[in-house]
N, C-alpha and C. Protein backbone atom coordinates (compact mmCIF):
# COMPACT_ATOMS: atom_id res chain seq x y z
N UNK A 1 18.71 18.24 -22.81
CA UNK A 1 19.73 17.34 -23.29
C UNK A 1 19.24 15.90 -23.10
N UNK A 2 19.11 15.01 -24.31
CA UNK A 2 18.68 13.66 -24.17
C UNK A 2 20.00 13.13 -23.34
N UNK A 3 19.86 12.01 -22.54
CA UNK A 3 21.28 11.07 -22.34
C UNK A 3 20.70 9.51 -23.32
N UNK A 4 22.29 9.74 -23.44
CA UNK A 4 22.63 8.78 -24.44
C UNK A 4 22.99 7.18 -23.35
N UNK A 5 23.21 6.33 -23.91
CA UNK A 5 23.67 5.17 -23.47
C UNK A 5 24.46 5.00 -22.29
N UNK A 6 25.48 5.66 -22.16
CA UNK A 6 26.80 5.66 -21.60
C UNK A 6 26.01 6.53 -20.48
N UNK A 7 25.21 8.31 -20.60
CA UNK A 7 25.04 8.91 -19.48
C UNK A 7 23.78 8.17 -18.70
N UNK A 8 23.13 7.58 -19.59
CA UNK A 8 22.07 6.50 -18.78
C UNK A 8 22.57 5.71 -17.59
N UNK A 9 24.10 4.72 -18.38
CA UNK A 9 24.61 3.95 -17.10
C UNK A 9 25.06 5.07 -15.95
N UNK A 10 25.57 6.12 -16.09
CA UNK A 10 26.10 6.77 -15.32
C UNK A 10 25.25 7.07 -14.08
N UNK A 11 23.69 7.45 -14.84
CA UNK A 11 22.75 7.77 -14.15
C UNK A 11 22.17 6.43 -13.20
N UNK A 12 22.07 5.29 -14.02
CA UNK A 12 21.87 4.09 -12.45
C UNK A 12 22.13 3.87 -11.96
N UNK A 13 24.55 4.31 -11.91
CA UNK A 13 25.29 3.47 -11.00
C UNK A 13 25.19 4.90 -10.16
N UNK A 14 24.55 6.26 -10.44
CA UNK A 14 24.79 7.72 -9.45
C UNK A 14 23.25 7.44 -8.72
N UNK A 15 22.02 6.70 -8.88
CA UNK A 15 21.05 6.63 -8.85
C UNK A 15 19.56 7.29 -9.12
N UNK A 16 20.21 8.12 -10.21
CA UNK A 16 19.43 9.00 -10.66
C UNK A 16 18.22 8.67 -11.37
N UNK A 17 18.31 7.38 -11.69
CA UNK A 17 17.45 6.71 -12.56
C UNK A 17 17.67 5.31 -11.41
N UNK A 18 16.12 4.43 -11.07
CA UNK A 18 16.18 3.21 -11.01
C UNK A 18 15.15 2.38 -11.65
N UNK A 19 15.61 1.31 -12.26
CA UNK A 19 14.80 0.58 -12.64
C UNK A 19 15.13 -0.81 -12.17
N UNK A 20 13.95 -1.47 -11.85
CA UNK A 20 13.95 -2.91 -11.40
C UNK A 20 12.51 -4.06 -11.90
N UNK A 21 13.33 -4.76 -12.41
CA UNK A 21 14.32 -5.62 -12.73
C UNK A 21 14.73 -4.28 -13.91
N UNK A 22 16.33 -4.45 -14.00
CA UNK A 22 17.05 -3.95 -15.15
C UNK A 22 17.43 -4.98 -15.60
N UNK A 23 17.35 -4.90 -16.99
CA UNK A 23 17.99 -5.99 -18.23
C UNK A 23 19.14 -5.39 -18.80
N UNK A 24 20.35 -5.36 -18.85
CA UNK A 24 20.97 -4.55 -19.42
C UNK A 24 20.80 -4.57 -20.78
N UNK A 25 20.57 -5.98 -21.79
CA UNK A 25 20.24 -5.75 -22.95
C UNK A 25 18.98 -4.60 -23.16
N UNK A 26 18.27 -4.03 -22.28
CA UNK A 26 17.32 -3.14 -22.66
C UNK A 26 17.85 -1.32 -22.69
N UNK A 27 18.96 -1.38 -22.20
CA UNK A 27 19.90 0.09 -22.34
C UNK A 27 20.07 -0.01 -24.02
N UNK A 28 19.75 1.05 -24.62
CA UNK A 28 19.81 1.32 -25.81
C UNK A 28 20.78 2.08 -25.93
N UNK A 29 20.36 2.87 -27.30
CA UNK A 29 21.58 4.02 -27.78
C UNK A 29 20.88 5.09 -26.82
N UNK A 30 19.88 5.85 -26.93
CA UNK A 30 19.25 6.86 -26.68
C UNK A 30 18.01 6.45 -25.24
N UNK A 31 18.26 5.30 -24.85
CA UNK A 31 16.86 5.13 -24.10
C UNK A 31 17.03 4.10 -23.55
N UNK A 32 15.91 3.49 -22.67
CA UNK A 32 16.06 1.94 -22.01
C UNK A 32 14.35 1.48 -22.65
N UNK A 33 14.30 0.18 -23.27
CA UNK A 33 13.28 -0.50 -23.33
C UNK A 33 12.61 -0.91 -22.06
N UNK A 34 11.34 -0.97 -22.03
CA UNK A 34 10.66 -1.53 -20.99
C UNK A 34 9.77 -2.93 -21.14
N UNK A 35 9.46 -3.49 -20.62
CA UNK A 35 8.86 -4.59 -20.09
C UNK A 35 6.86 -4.42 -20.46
N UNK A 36 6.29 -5.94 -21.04
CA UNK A 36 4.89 -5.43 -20.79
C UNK A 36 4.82 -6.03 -19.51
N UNK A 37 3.86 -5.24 -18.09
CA UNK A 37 3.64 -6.23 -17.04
C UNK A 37 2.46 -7.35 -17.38
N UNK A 38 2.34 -7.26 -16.06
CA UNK A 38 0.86 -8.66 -16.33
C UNK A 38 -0.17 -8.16 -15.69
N UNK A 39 -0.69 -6.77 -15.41
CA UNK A 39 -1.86 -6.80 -15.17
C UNK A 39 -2.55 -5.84 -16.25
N UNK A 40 -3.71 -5.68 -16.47
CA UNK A 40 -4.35 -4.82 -17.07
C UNK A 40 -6.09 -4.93 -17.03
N UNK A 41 -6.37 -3.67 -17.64
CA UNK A 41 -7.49 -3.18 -17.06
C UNK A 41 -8.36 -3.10 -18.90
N UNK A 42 -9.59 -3.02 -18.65
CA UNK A 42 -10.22 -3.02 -19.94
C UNK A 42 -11.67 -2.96 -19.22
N UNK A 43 -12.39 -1.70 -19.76
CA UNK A 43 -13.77 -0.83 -19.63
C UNK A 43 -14.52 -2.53 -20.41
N UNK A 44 -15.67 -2.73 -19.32
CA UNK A 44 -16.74 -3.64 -19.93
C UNK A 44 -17.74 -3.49 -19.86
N UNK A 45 -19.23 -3.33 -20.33
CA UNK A 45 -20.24 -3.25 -20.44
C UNK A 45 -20.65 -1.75 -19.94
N UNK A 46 -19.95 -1.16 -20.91
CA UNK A 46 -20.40 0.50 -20.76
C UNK A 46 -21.57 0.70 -21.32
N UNK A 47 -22.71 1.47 -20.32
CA UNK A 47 -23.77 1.70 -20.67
C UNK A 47 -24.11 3.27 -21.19
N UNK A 48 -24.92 3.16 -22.14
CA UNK A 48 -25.16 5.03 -22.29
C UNK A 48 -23.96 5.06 -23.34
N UNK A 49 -24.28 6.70 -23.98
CA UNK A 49 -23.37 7.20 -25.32
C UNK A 49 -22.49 8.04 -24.43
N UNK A 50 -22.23 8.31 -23.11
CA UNK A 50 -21.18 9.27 -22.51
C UNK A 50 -20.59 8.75 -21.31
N UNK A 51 -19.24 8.34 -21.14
CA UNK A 51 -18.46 8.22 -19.91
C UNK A 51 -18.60 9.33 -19.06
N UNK A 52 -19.43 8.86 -18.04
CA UNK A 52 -19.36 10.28 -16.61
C UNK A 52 -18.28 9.93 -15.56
N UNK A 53 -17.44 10.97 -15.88
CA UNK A 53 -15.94 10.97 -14.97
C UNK A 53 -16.43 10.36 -13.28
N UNK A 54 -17.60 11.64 -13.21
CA UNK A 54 -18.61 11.08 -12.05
C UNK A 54 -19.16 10.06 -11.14
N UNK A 55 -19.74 9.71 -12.22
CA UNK A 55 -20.80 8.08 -11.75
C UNK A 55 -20.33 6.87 -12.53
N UNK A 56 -18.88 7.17 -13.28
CA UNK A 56 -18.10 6.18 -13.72
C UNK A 56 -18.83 4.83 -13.98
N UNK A 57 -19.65 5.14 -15.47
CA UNK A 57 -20.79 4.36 -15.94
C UNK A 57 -20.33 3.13 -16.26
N UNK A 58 -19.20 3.16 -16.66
CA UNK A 58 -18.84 1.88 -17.19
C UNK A 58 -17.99 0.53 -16.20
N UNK A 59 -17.56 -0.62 -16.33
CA UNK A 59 -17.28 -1.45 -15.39
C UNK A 59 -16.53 -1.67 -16.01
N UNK A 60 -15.41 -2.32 -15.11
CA UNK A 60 -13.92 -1.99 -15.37
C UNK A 60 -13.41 -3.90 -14.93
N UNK A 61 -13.14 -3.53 -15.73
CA UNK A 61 -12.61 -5.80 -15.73
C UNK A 61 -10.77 -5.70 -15.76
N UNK A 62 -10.63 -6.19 -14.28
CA UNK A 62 -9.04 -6.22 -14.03
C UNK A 62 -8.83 -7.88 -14.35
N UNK A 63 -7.67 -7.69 -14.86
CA UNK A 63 -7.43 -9.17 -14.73
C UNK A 63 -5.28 -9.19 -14.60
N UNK A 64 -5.09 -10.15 -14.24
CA UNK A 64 -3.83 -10.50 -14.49
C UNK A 64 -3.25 -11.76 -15.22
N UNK A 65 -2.49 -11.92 -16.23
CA UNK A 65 -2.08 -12.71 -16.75
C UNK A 65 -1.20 -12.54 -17.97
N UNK A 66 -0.25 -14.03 -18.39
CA UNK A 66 0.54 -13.70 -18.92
C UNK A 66 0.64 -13.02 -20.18
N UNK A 67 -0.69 -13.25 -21.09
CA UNK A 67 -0.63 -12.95 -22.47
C UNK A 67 -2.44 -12.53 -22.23
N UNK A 68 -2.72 -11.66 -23.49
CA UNK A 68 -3.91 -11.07 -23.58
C UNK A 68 -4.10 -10.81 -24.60
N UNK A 69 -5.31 -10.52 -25.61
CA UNK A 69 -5.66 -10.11 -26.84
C UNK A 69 -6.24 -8.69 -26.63
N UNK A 70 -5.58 -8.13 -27.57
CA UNK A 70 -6.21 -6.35 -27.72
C UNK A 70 -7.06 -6.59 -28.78
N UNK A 71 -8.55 -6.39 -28.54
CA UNK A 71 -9.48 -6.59 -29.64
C UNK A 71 -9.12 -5.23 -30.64
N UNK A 72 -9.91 -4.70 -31.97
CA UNK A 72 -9.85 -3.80 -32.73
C UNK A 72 -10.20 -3.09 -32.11
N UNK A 73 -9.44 -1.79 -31.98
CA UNK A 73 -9.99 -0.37 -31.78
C UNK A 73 -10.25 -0.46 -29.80
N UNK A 74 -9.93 -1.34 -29.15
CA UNK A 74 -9.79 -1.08 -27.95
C UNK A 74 -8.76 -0.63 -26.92
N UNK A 75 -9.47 -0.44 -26.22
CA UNK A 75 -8.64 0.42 -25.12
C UNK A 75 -8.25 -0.25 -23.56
N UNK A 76 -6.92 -0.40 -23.59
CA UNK A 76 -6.68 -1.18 -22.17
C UNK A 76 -5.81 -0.58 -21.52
N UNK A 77 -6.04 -0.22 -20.21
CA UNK A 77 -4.52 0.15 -19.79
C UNK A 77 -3.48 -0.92 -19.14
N UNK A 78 -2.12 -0.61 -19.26
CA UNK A 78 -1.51 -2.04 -18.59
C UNK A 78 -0.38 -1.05 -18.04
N UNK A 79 0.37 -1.78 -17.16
CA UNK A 79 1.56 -1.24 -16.54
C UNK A 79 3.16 -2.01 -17.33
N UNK A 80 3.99 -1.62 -16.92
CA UNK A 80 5.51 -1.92 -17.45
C UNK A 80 5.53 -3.18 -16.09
N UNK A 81 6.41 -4.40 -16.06
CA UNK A 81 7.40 -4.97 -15.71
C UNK A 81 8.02 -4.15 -14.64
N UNK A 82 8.48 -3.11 -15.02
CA UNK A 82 9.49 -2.82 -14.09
C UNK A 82 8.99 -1.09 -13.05
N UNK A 83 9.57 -1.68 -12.12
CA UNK A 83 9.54 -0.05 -11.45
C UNK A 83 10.60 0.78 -11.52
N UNK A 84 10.04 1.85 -12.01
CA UNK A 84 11.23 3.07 -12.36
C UNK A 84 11.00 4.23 -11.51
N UNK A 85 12.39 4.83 -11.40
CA UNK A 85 12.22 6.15 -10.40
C UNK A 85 13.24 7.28 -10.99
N UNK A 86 12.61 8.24 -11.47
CA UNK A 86 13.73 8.92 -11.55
C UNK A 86 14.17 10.32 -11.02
N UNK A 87 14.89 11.20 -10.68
CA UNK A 87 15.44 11.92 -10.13
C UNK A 87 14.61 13.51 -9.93
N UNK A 88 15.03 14.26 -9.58
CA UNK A 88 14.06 15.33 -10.06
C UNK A 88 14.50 16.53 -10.77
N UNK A 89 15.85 15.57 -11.41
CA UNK A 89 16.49 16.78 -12.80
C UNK A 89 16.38 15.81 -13.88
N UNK A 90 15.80 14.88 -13.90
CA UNK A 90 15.22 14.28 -15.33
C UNK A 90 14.03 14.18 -15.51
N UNK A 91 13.23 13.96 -16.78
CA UNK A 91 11.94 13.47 -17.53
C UNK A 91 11.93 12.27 -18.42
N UNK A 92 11.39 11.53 -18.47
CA UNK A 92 11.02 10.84 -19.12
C UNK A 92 10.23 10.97 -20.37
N UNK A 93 10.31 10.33 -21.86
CA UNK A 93 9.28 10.54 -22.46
C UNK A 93 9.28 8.86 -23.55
N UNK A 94 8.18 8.61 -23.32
CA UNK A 94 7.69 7.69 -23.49
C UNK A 94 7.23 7.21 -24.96
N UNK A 95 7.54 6.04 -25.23
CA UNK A 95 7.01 5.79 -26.96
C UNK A 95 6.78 4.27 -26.73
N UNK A 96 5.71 3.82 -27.94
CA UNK A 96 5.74 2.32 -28.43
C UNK A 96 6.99 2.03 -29.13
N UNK A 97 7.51 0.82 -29.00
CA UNK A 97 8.56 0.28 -29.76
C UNK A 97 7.69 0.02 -31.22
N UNK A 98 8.40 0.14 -32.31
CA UNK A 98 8.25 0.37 -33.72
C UNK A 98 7.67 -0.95 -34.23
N UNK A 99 8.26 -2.24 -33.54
CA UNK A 99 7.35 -2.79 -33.97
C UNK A 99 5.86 -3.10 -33.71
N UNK A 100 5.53 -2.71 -32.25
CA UNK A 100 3.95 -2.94 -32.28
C UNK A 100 3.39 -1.49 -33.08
N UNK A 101 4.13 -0.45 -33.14
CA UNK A 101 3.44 0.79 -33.80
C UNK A 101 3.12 -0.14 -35.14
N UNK A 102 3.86 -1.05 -36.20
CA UNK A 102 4.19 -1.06 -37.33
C UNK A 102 2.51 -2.15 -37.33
N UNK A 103 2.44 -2.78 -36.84
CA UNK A 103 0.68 -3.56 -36.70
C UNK A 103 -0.46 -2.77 -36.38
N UNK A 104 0.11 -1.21 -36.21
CA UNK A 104 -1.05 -0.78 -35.71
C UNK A 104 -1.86 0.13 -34.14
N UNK A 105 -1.16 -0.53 -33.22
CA UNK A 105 -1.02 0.02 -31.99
C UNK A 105 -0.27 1.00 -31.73
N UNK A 106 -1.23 1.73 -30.64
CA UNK A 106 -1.25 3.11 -30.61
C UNK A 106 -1.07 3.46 -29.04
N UNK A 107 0.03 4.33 -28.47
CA UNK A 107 -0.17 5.18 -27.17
C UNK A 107 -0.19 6.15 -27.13
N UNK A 108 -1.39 6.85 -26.17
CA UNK A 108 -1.05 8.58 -26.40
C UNK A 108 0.17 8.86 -25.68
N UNK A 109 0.47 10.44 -26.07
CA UNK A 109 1.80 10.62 -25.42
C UNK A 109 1.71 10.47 -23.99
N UNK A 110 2.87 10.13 -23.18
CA UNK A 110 3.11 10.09 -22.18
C UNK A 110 4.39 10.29 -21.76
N UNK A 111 4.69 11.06 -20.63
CA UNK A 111 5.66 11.64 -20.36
C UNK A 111 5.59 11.19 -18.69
N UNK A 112 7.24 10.55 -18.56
CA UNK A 112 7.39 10.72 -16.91
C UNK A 112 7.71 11.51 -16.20
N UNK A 113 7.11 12.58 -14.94
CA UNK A 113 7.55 13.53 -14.80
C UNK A 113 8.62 13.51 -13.65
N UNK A 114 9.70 14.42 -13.59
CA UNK A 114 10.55 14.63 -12.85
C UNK A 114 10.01 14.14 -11.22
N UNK A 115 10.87 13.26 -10.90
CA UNK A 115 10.79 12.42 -9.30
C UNK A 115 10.12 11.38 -9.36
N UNK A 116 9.62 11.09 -10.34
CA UNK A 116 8.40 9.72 -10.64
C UNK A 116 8.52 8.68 -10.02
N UNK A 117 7.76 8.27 -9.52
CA UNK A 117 8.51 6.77 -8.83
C UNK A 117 7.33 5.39 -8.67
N UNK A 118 6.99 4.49 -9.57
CA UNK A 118 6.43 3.41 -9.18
C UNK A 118 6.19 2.69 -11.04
N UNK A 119 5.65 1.67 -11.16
CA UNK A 119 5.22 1.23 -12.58
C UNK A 119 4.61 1.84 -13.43
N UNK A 120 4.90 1.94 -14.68
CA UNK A 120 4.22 3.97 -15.69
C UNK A 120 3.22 2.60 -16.14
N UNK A 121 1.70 3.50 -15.73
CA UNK A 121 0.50 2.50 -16.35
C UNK A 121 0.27 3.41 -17.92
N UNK A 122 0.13 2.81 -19.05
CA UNK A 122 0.21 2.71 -20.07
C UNK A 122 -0.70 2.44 -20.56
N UNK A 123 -1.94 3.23 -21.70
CA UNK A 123 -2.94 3.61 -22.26
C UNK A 123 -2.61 2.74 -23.80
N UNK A 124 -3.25 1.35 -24.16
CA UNK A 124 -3.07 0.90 -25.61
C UNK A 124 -4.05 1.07 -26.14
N UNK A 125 -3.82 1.74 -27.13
CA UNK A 125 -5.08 1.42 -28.60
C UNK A 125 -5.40 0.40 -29.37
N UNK A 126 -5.85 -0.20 -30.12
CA UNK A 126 -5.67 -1.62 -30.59
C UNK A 126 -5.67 -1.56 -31.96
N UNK A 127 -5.89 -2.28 -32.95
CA UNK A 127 -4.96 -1.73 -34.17
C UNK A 127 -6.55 -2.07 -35.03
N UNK A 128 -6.39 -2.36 -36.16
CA UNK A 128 -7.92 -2.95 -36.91
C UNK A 128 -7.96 -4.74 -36.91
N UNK A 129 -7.09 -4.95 -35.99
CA UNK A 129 -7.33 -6.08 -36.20
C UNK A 129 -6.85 -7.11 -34.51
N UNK A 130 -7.44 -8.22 -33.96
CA UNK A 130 -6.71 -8.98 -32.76
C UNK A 130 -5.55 -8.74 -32.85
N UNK A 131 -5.09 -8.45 -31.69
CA UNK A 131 -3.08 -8.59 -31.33
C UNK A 131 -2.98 -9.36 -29.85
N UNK A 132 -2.34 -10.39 -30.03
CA UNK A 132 -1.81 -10.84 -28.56
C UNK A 132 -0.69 -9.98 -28.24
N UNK A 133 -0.88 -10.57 -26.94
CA UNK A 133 0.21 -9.68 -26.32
C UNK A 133 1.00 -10.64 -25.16
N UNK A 134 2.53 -10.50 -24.86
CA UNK A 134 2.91 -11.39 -23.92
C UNK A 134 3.49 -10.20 -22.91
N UNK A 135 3.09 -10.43 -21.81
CA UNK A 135 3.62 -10.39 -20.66
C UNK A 135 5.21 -10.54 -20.99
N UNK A 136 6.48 -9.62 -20.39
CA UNK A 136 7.96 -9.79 -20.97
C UNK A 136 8.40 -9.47 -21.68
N UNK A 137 7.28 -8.91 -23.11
CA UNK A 137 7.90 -8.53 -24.67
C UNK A 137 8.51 -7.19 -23.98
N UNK A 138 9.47 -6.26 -24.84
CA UNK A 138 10.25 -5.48 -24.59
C UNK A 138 8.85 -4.31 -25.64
N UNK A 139 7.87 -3.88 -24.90
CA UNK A 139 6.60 -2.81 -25.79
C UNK A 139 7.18 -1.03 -25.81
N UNK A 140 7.95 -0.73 -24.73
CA UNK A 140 7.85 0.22 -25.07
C UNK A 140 9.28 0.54 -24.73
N UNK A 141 9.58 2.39 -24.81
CA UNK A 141 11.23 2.59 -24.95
C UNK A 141 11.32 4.35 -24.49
N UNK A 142 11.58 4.51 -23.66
CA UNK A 142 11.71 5.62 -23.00
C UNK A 142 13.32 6.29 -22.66
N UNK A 143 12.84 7.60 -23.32
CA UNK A 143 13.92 8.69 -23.75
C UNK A 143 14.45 9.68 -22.53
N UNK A 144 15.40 9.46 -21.36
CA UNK A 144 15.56 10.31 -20.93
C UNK A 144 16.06 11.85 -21.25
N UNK A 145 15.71 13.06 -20.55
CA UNK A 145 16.28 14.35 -20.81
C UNK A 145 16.22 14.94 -19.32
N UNK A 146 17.49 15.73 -19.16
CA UNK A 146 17.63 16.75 -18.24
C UNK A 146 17.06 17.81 -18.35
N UNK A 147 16.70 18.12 -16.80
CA UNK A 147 16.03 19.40 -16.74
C UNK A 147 17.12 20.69 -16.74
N UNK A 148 16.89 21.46 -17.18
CA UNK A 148 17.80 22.65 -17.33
C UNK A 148 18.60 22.93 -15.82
N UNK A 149 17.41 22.73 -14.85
CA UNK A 149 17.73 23.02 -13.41
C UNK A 149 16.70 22.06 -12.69
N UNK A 150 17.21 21.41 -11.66
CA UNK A 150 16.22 19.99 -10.53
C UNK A 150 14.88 21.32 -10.27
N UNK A 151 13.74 20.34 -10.86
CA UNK A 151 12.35 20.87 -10.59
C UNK A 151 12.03 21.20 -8.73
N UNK A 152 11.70 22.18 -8.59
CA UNK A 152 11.28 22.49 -6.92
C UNK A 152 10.38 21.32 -6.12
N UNK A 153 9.33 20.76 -7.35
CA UNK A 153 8.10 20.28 -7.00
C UNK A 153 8.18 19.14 -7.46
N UNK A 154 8.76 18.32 -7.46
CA UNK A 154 8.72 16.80 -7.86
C UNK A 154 7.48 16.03 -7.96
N UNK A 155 7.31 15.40 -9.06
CA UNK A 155 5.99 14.62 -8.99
C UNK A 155 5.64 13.58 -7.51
N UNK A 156 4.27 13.80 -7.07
CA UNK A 156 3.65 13.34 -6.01
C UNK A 156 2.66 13.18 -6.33
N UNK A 157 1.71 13.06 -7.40
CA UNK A 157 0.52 12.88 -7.81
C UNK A 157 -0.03 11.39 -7.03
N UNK A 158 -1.33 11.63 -7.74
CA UNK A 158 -2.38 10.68 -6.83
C UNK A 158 -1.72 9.01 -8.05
N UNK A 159 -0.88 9.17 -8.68
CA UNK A 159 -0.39 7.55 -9.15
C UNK A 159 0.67 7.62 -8.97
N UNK A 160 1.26 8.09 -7.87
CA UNK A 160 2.78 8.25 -7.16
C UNK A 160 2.94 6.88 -6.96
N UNK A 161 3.60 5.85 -7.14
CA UNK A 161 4.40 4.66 -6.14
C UNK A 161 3.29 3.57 -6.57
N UNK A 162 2.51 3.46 -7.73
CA UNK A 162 1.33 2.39 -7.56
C UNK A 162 2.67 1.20 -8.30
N UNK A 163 2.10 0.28 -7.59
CA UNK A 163 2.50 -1.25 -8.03
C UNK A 163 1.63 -2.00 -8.99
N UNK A 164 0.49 -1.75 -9.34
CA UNK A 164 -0.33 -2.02 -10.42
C UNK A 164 -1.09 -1.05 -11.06
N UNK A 165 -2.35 -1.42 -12.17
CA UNK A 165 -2.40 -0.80 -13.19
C UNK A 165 -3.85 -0.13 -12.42
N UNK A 166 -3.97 1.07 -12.90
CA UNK A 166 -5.06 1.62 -11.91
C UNK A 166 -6.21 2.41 -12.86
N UNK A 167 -7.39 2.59 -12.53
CA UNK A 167 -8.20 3.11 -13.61
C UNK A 167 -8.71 4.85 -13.04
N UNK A 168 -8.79 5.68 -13.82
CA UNK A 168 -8.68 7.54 -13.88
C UNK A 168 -8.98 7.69 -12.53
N UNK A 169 -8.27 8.75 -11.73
CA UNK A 169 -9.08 9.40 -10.80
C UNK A 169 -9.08 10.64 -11.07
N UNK A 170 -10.35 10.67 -11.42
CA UNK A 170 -10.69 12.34 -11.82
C UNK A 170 -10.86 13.31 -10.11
């Protein structure tokens, strides 16, 4: 069952869902918009035709700041604005807002899993052409749904609770 608007608020003032900073203009019909943060990550001077999960060939350029350019066809990861937590009878599922899809930009799917708790770092594609980007824009928009029954095993993974944007641990 998606929640709609109304079971969303229900869910922040029961605490089933937290997000901080909340905007209330970002509660939708079906979802809450999210925040771009300000840090992000972008692979630099990768050497060789194969990424080794391994010996993690390539060098990884963090930076923080307010606005950034997504060159063509690149890949950055960045985190949301806000920290979200949610319960362990909901999921999350995750989308670009329509208008950066409509230029071009691309996220693979991503899904928050039941108990989640810290900033969802976020995988961009870049479109065929430069896109700035600001720190604040409202990028993406996430769909809550109930679990049939509260999961046993709540997410605890190794990007449990991160406060910034972090690169694979294989």
């Amino acid at each position: 069952m998606i929640l709609g608007d109304k079971d969303i608020k229900e869910a922040l003032n029961k605490g089933e869902i937290k997000i901080d900073p909340l905007h209330e203009d970002t509660i939708r019909e079906n979802g809450v918009d999210l925040r771009l943060g300000r840090d992000f990550i972008r692979l630099r001077n990768f050497k060789g035709d194969i990424y080794d999960s391994k010996s993690k060939t390539g060098e990884f350029q963090k930076e923080e700041t307010n606005e950034f350019v997504i060159e063509p066809n690149e890949r950055i990861l960045t985190v949301t604005e806000e920290d979200i937590s949610i319960s362990n009878n909901l999921v999350g599922f995750v989308n670009l807002r329509s208008s950066y899809a409509r230029v071009g930009i691309i996220i693979p799917p991503t899904i928050v899993d039941a108990g989640f708790s810290g900033k969802l770092t976020i995988e961009l594609i870049g479109s065929e052409f430069p896109i700035r980007l600001h720190a604040g824009d409202r990028f993406l928009h996430v769909v809550f749904a109930k679990t049939i029954s509260p999961v046993e095993n709540p997410y605890k993974g190794k990007y449990a609770g991160k406060a910034t944007v972090e690169t694979a641990k294989f």
